[in-house]
Protein backbone atom coordinates (compact mmCIF):
# COMPACT_ATOMS: atom_id res chain seq x y z
CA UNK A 1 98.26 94.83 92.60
CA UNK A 2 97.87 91.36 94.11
CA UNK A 3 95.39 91.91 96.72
CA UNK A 4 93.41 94.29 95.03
CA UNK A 5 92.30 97.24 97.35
CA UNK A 6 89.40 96.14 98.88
CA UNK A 7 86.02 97.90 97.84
CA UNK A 8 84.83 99.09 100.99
CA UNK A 9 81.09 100.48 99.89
CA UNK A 10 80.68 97.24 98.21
CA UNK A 11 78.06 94.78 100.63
CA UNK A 12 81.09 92.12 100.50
CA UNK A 13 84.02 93.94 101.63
CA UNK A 14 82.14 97.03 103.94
CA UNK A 15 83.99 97.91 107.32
CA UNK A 16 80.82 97.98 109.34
CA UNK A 17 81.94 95.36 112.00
CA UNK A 18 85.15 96.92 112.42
CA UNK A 19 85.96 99.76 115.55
CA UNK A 20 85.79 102.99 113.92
CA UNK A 21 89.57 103.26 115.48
CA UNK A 22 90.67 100.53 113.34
CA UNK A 23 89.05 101.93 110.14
CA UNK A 24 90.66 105.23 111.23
CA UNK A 25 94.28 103.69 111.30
CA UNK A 26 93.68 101.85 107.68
CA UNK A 27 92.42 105.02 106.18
CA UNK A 28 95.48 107.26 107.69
CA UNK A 29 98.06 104.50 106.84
CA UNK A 30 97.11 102.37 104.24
CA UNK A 31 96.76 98.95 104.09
CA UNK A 32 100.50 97.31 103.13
CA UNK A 33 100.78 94.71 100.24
CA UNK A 34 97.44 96.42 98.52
CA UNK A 35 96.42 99.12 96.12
CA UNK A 36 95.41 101.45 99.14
CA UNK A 37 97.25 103.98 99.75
CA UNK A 38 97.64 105.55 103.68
CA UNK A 39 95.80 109.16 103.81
CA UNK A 40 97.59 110.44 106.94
CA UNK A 41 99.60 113.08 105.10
CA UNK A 42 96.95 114.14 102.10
CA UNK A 43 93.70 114.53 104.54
CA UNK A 44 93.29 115.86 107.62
CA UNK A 45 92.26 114.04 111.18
CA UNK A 46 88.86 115.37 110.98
CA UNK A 47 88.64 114.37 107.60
CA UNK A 48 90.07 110.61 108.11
CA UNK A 49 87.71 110.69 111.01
CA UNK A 50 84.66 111.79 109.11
CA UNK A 51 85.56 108.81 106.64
CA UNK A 52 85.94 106.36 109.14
CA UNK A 53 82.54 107.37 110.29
CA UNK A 54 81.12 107.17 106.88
CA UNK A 55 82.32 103.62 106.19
CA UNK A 56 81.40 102.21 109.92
CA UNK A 57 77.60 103.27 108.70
CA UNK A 58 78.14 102.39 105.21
CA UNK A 59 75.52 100.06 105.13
CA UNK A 60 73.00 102.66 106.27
CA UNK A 61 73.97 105.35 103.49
CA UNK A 62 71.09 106.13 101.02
CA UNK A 63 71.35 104.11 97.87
CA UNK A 64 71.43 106.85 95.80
CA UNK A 65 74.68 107.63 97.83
CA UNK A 66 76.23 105.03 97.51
CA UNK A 67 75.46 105.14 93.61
CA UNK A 68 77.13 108.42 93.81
CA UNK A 69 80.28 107.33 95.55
CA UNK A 70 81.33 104.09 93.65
CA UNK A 71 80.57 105.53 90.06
CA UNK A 72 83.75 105.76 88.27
CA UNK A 73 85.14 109.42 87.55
CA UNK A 74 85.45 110.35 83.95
CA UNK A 75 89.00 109.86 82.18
CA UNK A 76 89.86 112.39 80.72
CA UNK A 77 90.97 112.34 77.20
CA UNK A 78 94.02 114.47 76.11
CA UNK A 79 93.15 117.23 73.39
CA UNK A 80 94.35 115.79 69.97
CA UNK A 81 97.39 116.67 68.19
CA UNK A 82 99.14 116.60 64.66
CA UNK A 83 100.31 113.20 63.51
CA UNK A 84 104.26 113.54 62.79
CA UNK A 85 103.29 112.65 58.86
CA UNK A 86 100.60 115.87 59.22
CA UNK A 87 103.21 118.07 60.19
CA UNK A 88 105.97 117.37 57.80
CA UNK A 89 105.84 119.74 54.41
CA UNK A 90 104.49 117.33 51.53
CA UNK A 91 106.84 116.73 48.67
CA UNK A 92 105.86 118.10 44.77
CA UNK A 93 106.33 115.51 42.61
CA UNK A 94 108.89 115.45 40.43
CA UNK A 95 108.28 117.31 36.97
CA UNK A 96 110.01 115.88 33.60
């Protein structure tokens, strides 16, 4: 998507000089013509709260925190299956 979602633990693009009641609104709702999505209906308000609060002070988290929060999760990779050729009887050859 054309803006990307911003990166918001990232030094460049951090929410720290925002009101936490702003934050709160783009966490609930989204931000429009981006890749992030609103939260309102999935989480909680004590949990869109409790983010808001994280990424108002997310220049004070613990590096090792912050290492832990922006590490990509692992994809996972679908169990293998039988190619169509595997799966189809094999033909005798012809006898003479």
């Amino acid at each position: 998507m054309f803006p990307l979602p911003p990166q918001l633990l990232n030094k460049d693009e951090m929410v720290t000089d925002d009101p936490v009641g702003a934050t709160y609104w783009k966490v609930a709702n989204g931000i429009r013509l981006t890749g992030m999505p609103g939260f309102g209906e999935t989480l909680g308000s004590t949990q869109v709260w409790q983010i808001s609060q994280m990424l108002k002070n997310a220049d004070k988290l613990p590096e090792a925190t912050t290492a832990e929060l922006t590490k990509s999760a692992p994809v996972p990779v679908p169990a293998s299956s039988p190619t169509p050729a595997a799966t189809q009887p094999q033909k005798s050859p012809k006898k003479k």
